[in-house]
PDB file of N, CA and C in Angstrom:
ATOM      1  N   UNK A   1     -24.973  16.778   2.920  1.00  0.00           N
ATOM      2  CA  UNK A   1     -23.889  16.810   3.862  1.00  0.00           C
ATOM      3  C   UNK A   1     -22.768  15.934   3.358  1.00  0.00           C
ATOM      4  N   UNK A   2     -21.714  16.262   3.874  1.00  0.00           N
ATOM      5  CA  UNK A   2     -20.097  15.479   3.249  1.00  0.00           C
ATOM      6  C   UNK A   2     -19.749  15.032   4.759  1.00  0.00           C
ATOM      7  N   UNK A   3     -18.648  14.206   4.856  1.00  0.00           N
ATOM      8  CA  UNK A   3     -17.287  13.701   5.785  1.00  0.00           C
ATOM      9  C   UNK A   3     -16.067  13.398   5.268  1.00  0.00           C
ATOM     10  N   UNK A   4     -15.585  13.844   5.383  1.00  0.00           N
ATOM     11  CA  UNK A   4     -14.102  13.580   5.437  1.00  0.00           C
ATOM     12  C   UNK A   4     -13.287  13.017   5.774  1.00  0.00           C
ATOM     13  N   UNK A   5     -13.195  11.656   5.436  1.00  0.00           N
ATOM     14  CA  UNK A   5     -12.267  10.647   6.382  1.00  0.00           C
ATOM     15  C   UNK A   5     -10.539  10.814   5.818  1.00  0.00           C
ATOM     16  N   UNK A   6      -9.889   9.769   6.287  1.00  0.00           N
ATOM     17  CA  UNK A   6      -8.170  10.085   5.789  1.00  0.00           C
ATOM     18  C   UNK A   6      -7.865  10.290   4.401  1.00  0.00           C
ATOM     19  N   UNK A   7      -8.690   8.951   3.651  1.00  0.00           N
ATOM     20  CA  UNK A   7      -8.134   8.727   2.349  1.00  0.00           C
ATOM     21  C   UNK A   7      -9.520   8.771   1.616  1.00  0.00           C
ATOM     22  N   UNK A   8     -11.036   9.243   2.368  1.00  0.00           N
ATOM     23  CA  UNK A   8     -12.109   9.016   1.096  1.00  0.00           C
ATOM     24  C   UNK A   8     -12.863  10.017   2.080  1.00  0.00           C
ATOM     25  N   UNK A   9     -14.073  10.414   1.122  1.00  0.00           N
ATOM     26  CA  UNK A   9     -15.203  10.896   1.654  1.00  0.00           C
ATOM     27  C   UNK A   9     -16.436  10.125   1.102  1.00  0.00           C
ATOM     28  N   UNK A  10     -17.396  10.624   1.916  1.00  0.00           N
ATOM     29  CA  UNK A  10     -18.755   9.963   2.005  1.00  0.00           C
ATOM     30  C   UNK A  10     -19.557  11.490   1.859  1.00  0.00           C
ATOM     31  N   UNK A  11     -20.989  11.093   0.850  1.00  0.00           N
ATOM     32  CA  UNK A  11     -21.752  12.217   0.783  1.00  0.00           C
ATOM     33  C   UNK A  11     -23.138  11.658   1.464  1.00  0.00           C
ATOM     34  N   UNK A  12     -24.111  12.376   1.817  1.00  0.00           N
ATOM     35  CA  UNK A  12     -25.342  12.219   1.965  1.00  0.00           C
ATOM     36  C   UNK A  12     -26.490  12.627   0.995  1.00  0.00           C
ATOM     37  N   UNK A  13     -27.237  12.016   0.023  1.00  0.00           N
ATOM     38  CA  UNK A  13     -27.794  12.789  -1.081  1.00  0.00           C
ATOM     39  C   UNK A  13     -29.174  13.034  -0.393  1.00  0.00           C
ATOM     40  N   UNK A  14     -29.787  13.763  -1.123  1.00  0.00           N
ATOM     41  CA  UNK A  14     -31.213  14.369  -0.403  1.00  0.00           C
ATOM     42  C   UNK A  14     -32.402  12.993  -0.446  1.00  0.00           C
ATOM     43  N   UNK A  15     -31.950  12.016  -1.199  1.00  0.00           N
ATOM     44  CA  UNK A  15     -32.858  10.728  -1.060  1.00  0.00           C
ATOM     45  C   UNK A  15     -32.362   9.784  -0.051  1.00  0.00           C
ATOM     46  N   UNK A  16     -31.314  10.089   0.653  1.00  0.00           N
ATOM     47  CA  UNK A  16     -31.153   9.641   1.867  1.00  0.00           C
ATOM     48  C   UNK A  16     -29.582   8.456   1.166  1.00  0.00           C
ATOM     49  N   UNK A  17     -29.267   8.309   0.226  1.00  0.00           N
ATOM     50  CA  UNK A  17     -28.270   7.430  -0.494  1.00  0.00           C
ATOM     51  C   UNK A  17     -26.993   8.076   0.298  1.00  0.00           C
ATOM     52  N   UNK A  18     -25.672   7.017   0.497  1.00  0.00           N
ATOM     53  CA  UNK A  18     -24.304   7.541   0.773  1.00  0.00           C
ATOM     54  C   UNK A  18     -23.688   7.448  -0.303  1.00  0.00           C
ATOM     55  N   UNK A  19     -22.979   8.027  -0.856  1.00  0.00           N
ATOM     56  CA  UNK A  19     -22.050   7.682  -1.975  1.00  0.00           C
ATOM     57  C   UNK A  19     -20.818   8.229  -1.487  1.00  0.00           C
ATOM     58  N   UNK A  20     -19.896   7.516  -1.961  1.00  0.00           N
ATOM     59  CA  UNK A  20     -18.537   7.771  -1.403  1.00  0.00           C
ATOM     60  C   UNK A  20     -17.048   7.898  -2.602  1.00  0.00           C
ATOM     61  N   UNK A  21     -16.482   8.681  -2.305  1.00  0.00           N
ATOM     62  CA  UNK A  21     -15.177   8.480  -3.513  1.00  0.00           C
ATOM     63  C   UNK A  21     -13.988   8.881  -2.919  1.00  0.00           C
ATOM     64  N   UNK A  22     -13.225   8.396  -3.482  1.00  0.00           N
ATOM     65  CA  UNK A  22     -11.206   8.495  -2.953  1.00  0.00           C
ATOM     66  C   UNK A  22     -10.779   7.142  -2.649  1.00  0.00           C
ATOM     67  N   UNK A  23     -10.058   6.801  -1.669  1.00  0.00           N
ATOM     68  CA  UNK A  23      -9.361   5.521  -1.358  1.00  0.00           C
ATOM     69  C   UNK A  23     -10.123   4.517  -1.462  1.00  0.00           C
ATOM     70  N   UNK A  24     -10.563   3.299  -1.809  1.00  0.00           N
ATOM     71  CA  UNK A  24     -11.900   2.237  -1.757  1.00  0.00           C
ATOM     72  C   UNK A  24     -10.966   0.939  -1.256  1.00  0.00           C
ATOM     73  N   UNK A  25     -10.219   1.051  -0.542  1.00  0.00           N
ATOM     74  CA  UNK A  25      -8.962  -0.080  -0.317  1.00  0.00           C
ATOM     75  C   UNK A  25      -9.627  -1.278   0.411  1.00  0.00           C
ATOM     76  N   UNK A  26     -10.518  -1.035   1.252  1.00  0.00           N
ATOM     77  CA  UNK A  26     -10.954  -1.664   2.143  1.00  0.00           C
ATOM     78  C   UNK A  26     -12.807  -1.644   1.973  1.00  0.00           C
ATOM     79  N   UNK A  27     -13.224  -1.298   1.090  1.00  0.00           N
ATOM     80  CA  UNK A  27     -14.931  -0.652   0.354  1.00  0.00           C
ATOM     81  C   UNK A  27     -15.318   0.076   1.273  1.00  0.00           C
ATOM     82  N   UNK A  28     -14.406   0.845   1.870  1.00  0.00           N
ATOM     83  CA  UNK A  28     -15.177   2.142   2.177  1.00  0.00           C
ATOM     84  C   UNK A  28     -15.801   3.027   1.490  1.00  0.00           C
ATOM     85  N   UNK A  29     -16.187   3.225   0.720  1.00  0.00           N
ATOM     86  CA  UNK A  29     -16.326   3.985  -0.693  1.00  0.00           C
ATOM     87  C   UNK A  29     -17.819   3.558  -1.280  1.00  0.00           C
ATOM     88  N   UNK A  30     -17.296   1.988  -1.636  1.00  0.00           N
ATOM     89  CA  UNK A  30     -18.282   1.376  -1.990  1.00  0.00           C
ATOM     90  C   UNK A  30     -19.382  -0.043  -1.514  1.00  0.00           C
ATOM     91  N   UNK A  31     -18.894  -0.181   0.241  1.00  0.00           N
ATOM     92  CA  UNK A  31     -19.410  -1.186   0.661  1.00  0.00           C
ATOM     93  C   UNK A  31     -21.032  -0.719   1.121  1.00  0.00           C
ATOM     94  N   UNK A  32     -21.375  -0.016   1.345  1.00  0.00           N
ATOM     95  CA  UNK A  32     -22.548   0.599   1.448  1.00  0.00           C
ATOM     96  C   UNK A  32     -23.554  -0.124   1.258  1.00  0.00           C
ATOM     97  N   UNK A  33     -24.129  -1.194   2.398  1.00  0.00           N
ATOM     98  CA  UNK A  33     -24.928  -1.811   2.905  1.00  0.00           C
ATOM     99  C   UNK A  33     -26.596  -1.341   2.164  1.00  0.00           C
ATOM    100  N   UNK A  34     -27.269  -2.397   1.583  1.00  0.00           N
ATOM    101  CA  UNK A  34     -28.681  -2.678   1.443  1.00  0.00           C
ATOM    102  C   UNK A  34     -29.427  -2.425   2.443  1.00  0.00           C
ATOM    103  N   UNK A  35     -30.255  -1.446   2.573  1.00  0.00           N
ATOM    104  CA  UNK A  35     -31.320  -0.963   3.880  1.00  0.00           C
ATOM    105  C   UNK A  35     -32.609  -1.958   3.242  1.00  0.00           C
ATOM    106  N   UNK A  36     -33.216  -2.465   4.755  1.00  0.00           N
ATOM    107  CA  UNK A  36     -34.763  -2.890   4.501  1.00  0.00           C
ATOM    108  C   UNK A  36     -35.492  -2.273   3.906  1.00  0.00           C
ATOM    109  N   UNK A  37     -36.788  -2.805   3.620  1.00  0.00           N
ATOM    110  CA  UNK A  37     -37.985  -1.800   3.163  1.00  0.00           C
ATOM    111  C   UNK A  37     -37.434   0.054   2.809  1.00  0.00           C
ATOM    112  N   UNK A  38     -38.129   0.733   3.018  1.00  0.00           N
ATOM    113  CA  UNK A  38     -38.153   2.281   2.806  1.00  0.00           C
ATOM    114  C   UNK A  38     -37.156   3.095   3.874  1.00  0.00           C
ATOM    115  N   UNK A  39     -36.221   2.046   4.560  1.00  0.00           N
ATOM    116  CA  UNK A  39     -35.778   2.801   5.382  1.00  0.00           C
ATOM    117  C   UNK A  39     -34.639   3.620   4.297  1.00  0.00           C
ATOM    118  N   UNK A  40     -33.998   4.763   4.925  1.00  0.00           N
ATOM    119  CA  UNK A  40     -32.131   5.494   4.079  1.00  0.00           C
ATOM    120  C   UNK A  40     -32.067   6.124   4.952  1.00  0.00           C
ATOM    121  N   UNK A  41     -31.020   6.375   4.590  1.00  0.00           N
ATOM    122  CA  UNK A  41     -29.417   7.582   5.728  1.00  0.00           C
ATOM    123  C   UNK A  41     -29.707   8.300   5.937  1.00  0.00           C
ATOM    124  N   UNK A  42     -29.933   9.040   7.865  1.00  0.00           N
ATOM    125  CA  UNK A  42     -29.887  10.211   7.569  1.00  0.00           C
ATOM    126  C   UNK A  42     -28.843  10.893   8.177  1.00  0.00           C
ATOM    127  N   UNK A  43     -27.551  10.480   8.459  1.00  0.00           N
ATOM    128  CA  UNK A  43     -26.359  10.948   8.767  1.00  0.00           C
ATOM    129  C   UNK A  43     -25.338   9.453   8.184  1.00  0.00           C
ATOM    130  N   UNK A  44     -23.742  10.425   7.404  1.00  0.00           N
ATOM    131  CA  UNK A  44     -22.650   9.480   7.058  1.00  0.00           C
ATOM    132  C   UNK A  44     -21.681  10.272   7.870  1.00  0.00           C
ATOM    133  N   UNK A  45     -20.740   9.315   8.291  1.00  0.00           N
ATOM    134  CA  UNK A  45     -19.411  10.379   9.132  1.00  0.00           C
ATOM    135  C   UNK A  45     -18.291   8.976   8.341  1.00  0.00           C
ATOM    136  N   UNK A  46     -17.299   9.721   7.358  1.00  0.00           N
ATOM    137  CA  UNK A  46     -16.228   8.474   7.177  1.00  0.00           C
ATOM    138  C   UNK A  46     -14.831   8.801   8.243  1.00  0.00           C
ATOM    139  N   UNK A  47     -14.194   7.609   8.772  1.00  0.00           N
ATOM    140  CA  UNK A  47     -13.455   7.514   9.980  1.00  0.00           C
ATOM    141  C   UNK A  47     -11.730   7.531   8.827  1.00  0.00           C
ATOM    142  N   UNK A  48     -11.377   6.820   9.113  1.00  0.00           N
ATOM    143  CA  UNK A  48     -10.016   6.641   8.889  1.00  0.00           C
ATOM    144  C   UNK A  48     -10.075   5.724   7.744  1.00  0.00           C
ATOM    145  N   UNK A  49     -10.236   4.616   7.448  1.00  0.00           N
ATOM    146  CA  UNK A  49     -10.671   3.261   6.559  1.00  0.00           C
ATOM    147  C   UNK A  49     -11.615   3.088   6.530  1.00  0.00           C
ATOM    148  N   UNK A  50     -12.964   3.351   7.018  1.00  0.00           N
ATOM    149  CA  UNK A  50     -14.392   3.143   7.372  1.00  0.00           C
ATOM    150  C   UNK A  50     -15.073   3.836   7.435  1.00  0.00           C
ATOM    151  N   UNK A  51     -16.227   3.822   6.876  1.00  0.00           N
ATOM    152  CA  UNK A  51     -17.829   4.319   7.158  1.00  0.00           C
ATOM    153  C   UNK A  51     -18.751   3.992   7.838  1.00  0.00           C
ATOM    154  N   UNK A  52     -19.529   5.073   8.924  1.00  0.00           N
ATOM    155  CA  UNK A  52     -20.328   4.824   9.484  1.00  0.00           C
ATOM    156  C   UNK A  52     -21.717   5.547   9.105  1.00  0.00           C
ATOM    157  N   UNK A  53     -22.907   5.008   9.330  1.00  0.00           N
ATOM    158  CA  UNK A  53     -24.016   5.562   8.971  1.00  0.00           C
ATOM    159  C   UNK A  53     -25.322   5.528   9.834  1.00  0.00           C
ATOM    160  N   UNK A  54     -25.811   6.209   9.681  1.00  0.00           N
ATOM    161  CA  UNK A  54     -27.264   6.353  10.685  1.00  0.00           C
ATOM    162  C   UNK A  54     -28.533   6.210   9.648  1.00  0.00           C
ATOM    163  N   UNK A  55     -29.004   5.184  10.118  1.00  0.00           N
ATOM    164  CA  UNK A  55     -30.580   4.678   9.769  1.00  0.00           C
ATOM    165  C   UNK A  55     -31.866   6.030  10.021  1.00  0.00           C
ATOM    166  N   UNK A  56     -32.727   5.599   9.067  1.00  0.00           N
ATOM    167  CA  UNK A  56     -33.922   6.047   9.444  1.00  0.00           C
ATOM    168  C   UNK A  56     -34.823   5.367  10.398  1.00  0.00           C
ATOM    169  N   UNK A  57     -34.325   4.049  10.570  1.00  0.00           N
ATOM    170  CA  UNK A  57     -34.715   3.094  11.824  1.00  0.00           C
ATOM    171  C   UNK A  57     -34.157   3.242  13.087  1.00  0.00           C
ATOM    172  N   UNK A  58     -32.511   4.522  13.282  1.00  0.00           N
ATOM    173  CA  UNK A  58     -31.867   4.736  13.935  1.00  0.00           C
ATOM    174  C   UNK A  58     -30.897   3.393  14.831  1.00  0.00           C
ATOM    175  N   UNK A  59     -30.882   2.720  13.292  1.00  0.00           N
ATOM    176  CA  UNK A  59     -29.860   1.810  13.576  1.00  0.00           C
ATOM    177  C   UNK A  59     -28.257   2.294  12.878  1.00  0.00           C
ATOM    178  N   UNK A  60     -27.397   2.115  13.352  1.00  0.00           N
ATOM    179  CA  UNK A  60     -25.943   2.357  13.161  1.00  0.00           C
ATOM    180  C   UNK A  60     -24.918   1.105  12.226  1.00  0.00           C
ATOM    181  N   UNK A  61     -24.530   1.654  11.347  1.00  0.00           N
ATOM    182  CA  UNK A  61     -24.320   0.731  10.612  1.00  0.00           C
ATOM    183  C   UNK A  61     -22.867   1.104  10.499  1.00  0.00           C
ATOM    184  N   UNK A  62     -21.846   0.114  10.270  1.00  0.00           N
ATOM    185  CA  UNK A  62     -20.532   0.420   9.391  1.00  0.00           C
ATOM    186  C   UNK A  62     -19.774  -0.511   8.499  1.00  0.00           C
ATOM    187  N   UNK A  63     -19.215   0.215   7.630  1.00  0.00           N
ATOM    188  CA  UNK A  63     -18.466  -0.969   6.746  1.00  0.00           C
ATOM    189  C   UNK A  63     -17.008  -0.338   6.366  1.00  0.00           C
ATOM    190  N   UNK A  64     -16.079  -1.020   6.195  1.00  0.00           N
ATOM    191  CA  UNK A  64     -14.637  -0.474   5.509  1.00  0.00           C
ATOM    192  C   UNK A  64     -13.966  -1.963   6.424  1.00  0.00           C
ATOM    193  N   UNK A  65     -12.228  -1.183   6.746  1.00  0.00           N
ATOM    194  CA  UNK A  65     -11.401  -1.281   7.368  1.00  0.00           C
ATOM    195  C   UNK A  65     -12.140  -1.791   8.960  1.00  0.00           C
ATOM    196  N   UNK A  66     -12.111  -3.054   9.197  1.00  0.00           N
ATOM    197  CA  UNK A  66     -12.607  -3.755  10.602  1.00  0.00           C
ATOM    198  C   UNK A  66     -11.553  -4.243  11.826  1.00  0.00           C
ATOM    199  N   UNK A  67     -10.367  -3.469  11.497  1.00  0.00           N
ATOM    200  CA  UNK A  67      -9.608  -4.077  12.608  1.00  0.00           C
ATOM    201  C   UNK A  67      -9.397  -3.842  13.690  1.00  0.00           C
ATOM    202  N   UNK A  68      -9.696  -3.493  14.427  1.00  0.00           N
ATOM    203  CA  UNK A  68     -10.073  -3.184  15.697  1.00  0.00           C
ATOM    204  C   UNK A  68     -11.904  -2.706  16.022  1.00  0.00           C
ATOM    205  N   UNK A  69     -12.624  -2.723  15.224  1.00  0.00           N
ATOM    206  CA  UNK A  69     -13.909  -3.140  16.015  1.00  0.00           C
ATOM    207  C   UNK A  69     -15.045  -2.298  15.424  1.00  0.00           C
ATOM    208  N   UNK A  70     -14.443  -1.264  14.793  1.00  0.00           N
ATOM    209  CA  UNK A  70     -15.098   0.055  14.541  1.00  0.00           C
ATOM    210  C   UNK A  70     -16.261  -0.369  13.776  1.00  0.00           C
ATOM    211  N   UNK A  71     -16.334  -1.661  13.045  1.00  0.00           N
ATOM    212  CA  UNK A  71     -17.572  -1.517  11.886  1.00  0.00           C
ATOM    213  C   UNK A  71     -18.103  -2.953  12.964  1.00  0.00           C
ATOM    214  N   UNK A  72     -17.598  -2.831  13.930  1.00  0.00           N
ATOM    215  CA  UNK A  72     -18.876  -4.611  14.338  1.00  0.00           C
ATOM    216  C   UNK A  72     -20.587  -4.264  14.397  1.00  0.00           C
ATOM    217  N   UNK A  73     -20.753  -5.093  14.777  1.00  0.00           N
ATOM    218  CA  UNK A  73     -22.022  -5.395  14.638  1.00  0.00           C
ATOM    219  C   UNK A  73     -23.144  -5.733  15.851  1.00  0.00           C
TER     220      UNK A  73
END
């Protein structure tokens, strides 16, 4: 699966990895967070400056562009 954000996209590979390419201004692209143990992705959606991602633990993760709230925690 792909997303399409403003200036980058994010892929989903079949081992559960995000990889991302286009704008990296803010590491949307390439900030892509260390999962625990055996957990990986099984959904990426990229926003505007930011990436969001879904756990196999079905925890929600984001990283990029943080100014207004979108990647908290």
């Amino acid at each position: 699966m792909a997303s399409a954000g403003f200036w980058h996209t994010v892929g989903l590979t079949s081992a559960g990895r995000i990889v991302g390419w286009g704008c990296n201004s803010f590491y949307q692209c390439s900030g892509v967070p260390t999962l625990q143990g055996d957990q990986v992705f099984t959904m990426a959606s990229a926003g505007g400056l930011y990436t969001v991602g879904l756990t196999s633990a079905g925890r929600i993760v984001g990283w990029g562009r943080n100014n207004v709230g979108q990647c908290s925690r």
